[in-house]
Protein backbone atom coordinates (compact mmCIF):
# COMPACT_ATOMS: atom_id res chain seq x y z
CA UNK A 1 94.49 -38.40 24.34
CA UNK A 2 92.26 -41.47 26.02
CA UNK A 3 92.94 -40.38 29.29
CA UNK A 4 90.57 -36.97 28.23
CA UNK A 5 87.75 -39.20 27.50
CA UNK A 6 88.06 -40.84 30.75
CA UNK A 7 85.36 -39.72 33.13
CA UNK A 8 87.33 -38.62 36.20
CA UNK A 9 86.80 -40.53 39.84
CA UNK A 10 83.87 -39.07 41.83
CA UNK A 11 82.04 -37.03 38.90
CA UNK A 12 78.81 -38.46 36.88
CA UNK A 13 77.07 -37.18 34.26
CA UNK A 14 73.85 -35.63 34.52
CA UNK A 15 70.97 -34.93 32.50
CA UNK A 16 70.37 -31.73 31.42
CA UNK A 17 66.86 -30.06 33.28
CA UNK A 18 64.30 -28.83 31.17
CA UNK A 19 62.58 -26.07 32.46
CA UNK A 20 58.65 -26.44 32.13
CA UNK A 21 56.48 -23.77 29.79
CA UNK A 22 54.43 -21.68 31.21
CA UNK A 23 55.98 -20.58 34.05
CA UNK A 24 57.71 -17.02 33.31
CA UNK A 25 55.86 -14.21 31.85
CA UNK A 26 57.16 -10.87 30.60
CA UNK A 27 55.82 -7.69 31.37
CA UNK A 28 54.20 -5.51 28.07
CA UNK A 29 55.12 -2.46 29.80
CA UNK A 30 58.52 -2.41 31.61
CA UNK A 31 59.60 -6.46 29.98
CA UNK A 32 60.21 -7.53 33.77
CA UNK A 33 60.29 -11.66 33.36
CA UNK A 34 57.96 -12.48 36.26
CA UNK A 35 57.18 -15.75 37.90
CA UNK A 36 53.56 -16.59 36.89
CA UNK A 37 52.41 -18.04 40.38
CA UNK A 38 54.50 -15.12 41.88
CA UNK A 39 52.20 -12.79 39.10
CA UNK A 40 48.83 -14.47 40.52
CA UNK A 41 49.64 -13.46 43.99
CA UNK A 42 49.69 -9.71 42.97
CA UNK A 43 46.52 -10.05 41.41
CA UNK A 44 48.20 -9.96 37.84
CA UNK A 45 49.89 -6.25 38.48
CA UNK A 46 53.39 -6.01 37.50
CA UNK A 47 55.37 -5.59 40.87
CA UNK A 48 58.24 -3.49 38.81
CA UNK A 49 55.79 -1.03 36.75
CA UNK A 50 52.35 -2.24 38.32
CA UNK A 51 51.14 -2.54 34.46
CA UNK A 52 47.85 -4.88 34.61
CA UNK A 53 48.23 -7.84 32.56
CA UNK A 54 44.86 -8.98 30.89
CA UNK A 55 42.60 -11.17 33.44
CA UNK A 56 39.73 -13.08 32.45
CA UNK A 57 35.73 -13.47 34.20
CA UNK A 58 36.82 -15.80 36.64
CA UNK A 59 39.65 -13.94 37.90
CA UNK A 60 37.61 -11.17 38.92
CA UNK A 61 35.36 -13.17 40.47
CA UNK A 62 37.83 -14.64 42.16
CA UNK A 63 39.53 -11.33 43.15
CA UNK A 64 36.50 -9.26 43.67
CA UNK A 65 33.52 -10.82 45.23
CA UNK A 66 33.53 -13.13 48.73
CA UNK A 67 34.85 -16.55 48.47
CA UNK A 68 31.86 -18.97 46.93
CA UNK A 69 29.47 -15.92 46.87
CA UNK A 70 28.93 -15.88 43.42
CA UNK A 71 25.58 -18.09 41.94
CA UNK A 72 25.71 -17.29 38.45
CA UNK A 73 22.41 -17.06 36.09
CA UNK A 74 20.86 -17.45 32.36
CA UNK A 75 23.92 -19.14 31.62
CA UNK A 76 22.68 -20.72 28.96
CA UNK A 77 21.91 -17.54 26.68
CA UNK A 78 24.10 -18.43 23.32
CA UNK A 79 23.96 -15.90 20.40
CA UNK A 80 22.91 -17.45 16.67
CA UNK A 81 23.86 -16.95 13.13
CA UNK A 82 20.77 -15.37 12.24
CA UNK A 83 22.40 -13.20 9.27
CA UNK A 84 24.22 -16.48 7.91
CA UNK A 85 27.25 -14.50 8.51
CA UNK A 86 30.67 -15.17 6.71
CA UNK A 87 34.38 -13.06 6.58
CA UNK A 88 37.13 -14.79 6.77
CA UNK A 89 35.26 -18.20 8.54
CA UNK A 90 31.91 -18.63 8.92
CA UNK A 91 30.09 -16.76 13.02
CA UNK A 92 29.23 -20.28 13.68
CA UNK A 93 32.73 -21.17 13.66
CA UNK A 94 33.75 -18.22 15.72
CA UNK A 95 31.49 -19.06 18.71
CA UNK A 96 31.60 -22.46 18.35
CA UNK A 97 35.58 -21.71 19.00
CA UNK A 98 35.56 -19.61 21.38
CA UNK A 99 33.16 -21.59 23.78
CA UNK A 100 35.38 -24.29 23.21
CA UNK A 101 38.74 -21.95 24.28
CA UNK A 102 37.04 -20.40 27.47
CA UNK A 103 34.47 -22.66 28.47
CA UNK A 104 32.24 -19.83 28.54
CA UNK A 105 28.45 -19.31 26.56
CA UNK A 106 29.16 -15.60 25.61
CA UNK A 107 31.34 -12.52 26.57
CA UNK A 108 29.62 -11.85 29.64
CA UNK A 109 28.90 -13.62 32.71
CA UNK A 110 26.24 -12.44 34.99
CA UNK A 111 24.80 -13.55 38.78
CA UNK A 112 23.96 -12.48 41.98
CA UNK A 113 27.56 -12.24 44.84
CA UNK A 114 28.44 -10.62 47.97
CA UNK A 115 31.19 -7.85 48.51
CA UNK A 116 32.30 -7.34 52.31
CA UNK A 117 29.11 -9.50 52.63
CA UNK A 118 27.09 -6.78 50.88
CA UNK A 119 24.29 -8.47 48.22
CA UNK A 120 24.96 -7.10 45.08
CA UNK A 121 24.10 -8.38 41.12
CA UNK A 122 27.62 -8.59 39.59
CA UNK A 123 28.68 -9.13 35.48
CA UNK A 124 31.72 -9.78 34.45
CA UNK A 125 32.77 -9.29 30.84
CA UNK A 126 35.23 -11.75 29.27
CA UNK A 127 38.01 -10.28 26.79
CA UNK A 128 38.54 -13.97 25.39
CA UNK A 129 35.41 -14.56 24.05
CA UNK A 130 35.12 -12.64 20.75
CA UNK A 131 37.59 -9.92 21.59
CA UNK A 132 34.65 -9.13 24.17
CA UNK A 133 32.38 -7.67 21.50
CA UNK A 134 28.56 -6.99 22.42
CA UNK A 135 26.11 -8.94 20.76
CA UNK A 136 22.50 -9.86 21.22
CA UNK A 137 23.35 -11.83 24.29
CA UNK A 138 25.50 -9.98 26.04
CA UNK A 139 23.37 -6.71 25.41
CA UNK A 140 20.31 -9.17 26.88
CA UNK A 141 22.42 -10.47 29.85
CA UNK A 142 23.10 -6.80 30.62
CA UNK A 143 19.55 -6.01 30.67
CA UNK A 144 18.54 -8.95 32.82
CA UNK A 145 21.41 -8.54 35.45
CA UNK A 146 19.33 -4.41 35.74
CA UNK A 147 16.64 -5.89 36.00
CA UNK A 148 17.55 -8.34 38.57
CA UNK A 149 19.10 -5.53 40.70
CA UNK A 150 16.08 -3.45 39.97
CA UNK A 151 13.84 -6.16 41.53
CA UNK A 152 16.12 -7.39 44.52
CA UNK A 153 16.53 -3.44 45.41
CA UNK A 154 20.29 -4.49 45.44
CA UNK A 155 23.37 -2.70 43.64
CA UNK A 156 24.80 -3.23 40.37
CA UNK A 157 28.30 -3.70 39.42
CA UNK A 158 29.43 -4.43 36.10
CA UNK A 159 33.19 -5.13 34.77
CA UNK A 160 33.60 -4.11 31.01
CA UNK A 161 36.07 -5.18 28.39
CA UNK A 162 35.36 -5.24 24.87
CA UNK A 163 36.15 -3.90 21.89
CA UNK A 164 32.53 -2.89 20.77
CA UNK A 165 29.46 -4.08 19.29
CA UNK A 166 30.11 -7.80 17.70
CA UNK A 167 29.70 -6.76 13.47
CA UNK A 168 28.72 -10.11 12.97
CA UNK A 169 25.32 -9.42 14.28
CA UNK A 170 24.56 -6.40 12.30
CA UNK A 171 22.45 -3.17 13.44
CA UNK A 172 20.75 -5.77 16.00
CA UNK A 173 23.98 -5.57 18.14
CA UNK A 174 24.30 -1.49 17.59
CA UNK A 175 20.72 -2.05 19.12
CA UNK A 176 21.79 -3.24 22.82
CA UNK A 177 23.28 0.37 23.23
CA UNK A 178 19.58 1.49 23.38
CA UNK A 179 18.21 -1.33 25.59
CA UNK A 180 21.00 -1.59 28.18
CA UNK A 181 20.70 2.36 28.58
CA UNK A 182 17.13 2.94 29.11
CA UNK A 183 17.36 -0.39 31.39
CA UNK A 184 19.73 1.69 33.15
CA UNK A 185 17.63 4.82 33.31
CA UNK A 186 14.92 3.31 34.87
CA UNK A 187 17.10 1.83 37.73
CA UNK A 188 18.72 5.00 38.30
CA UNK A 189 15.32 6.82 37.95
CA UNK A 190 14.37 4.70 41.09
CA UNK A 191 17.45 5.67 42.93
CA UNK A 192 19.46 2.45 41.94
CA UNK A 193 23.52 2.34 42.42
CA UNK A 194 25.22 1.24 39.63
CA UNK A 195 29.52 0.83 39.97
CA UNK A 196 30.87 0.58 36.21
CA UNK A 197 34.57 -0.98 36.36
CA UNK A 198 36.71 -0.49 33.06
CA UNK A 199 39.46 -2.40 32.21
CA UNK A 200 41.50 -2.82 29.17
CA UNK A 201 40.15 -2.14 26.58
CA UNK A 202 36.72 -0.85 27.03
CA UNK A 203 35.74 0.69 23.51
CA UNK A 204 32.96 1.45 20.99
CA UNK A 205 29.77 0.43 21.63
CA UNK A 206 29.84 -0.86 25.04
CA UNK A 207 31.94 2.34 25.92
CA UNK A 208 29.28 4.65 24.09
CA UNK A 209 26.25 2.65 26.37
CA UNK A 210 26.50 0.90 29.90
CA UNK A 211 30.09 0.89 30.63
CA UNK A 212 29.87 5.09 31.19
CA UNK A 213 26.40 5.26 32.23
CA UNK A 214 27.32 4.01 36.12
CA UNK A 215 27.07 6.74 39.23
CA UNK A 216 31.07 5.90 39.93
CA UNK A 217 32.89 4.76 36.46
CA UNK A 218 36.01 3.38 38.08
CA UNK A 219 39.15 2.69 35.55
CA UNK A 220 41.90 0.16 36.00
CA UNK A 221 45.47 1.80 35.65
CA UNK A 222 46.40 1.95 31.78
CA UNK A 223 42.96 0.70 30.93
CA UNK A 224 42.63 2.22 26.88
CA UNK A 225 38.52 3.84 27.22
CA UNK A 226 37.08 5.27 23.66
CA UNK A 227 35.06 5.29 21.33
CA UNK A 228 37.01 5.07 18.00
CA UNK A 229 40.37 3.73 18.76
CA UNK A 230 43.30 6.13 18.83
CA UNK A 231 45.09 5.52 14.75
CA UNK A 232 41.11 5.92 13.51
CA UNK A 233 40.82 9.25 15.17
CA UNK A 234 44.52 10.40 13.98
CA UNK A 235 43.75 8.69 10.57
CA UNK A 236 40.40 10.93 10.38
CA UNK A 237 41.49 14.47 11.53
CA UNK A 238 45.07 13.80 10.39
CA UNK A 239 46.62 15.43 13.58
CA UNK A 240 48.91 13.78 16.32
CA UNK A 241 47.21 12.31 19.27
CA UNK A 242 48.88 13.55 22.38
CA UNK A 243 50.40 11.43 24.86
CA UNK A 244 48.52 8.44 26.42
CA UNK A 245 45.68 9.56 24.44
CA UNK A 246 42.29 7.87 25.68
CA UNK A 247 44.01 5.96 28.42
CA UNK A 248 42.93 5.92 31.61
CA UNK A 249 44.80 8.85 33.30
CA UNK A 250 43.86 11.22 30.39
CA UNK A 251 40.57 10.39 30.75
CA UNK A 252 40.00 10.79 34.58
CA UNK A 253 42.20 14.50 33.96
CA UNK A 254 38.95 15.08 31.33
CA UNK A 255 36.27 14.33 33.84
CA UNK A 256 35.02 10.53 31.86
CA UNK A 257 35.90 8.68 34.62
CA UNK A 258 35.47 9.35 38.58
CA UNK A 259 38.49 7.53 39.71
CA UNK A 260 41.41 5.00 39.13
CA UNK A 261 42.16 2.16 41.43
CA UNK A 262 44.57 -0.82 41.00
CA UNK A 263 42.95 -4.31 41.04
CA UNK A 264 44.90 -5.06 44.33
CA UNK A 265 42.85 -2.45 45.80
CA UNK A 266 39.72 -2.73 43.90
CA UNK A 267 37.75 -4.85 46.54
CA UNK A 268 38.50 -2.72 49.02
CA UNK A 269 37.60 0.69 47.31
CA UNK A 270 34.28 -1.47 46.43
CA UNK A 271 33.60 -2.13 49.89
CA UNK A 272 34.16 1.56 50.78
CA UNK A 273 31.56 2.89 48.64
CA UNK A 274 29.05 0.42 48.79
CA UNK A 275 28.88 0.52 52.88
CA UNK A 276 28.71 4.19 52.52
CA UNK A 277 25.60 4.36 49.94
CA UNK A 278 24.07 1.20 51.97
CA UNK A 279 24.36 3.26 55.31
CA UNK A 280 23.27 5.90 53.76
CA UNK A 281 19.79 4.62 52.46
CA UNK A 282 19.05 2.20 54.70
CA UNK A 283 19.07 -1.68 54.02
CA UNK A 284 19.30 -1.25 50.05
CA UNK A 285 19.31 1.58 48.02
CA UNK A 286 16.60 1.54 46.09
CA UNK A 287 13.70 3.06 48.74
């Protein structure tokens, strides 16, 4: 049989391709296999299901605000290890991780940008960074970018995602519920607009405090929005939690949000409502 190991007249060999990681994502909702360029051009919304994948601070920026608008500030706010605090690795480890991972000082990011050239003060909250979780920093940051809309007469937006106060700092991080809310109160008190966008999740702390304190709460599509998370609740009355429970849809059908928009028409809806409540009080909206 040498003539079958013969390569036959006209045909080589080839290699082989391997295809390169990274490319191909699969939907959590439907399990669609989507090209991940393809996925960026749809502003990370599943074309087949229009589930919204997970996007971190510089996306939105990126999405949401005009191009090279943003100038971001107190940047370099870190959080310490003032409890000496220790589970499974010591909190110094944990942020000292996660800066390295995103790059970023804390779970927030917060600055002055323009939407449809309107001034605004913008934060951004970063999912990556300690599952999101509110700490001293991010409860200060919060407070600061008020302030700094309170001052400029300007509006505030703020993007949330978190999964609650960070445990690590103790009842100091239960106390930024407090500060960003009266912060808040006073800005409103002076006729102030403040846009609160949640995304998945936005829970606990941060949910009970700034992220449902704005005059429009907007939702993402799917986004989960609570306080306890949904097996807690069922593990504590010991009833069955009915369907889609806490996510965004049941929540705008019980009145905690004011509307749900998808991110590929977020900047849009943004620009609707902030040329209507500019036109509306003049030049800002704070008189």
């Amino acid at each position: 049989m040498v003539w079958f190991k013969r390569e036959k007249p006209g045909l080589t060999s080839q290699k082989k391709k391997e295809m390169p990681n990274g490319l191909w994502l699969k939907c959590e909702e439907c399990q669609e296999v989507i090209y991940k360029k393809q996925l960026s051009q749809n502003c990370y919304v599943c074309s087949k299901c229009s589930f919204h994948f997970r996007i971190q601070s510089q996306d939105y920026i990126d999405l949401l605000l005009d191009p090279g608008s943003f100038k971001e500030i107190e940047k370099t706010l870190q959080s310490k290890d003032f409890l000496n605090f220790k589970d499974t690795k010591r909190y110094t480890e944990r942020l000292k991780s996660a800066m390295s991972q995103t790059g970023l000082k804390e779970a927030i990011r917060i600055g002055y940008g323009e939407i449809g050239k309107m001034p605004i003060v913008f934060g951004v909250m970063d999912f990556s960074f300690i599952g999101g979780s509110m700490g001293c920093v991010v409860g200060e940051k919060v407070a600061r970018a008020v302030d700094r809309a309170y001052e400029s007469k300007i509006p505030l937006i703020i993007i949330s995602a978190s999964g609650g106060a960070r445990m690590m700092e103790s009842i100091l991080s239960l106390m930024q519920m407090a500060k960003t809310a009266s912060r808040l109160a006073r800005f409103s008190d002076r006729g102030g607009l403040y846009i609160s966008i949640l995304t998945n999740p936005t829970t606990a702390g941060v949910v009970a405090s700034y992220a449902m304190l704005g005059d429009i709460n907007i939702a993402e599509p799917g986004a989960l929005i609570g306080f306890a998370g949904p097996r807690v609740i069922k593990q504590t009355i010991g009833q069955d939690l009915p369907d889609g429970f806490q996510r965004a849809q049941f929540q705008l059908e019980h009145g905690f949000v004011d509307m749900i928009v998808n991110r590929k028409e977020m900047k849009e809806t943004l620009v609707k409502i902030l040329t209507f409540f500019v036109n509306q009080g003049g030049s800002h909206i704070i008189q």
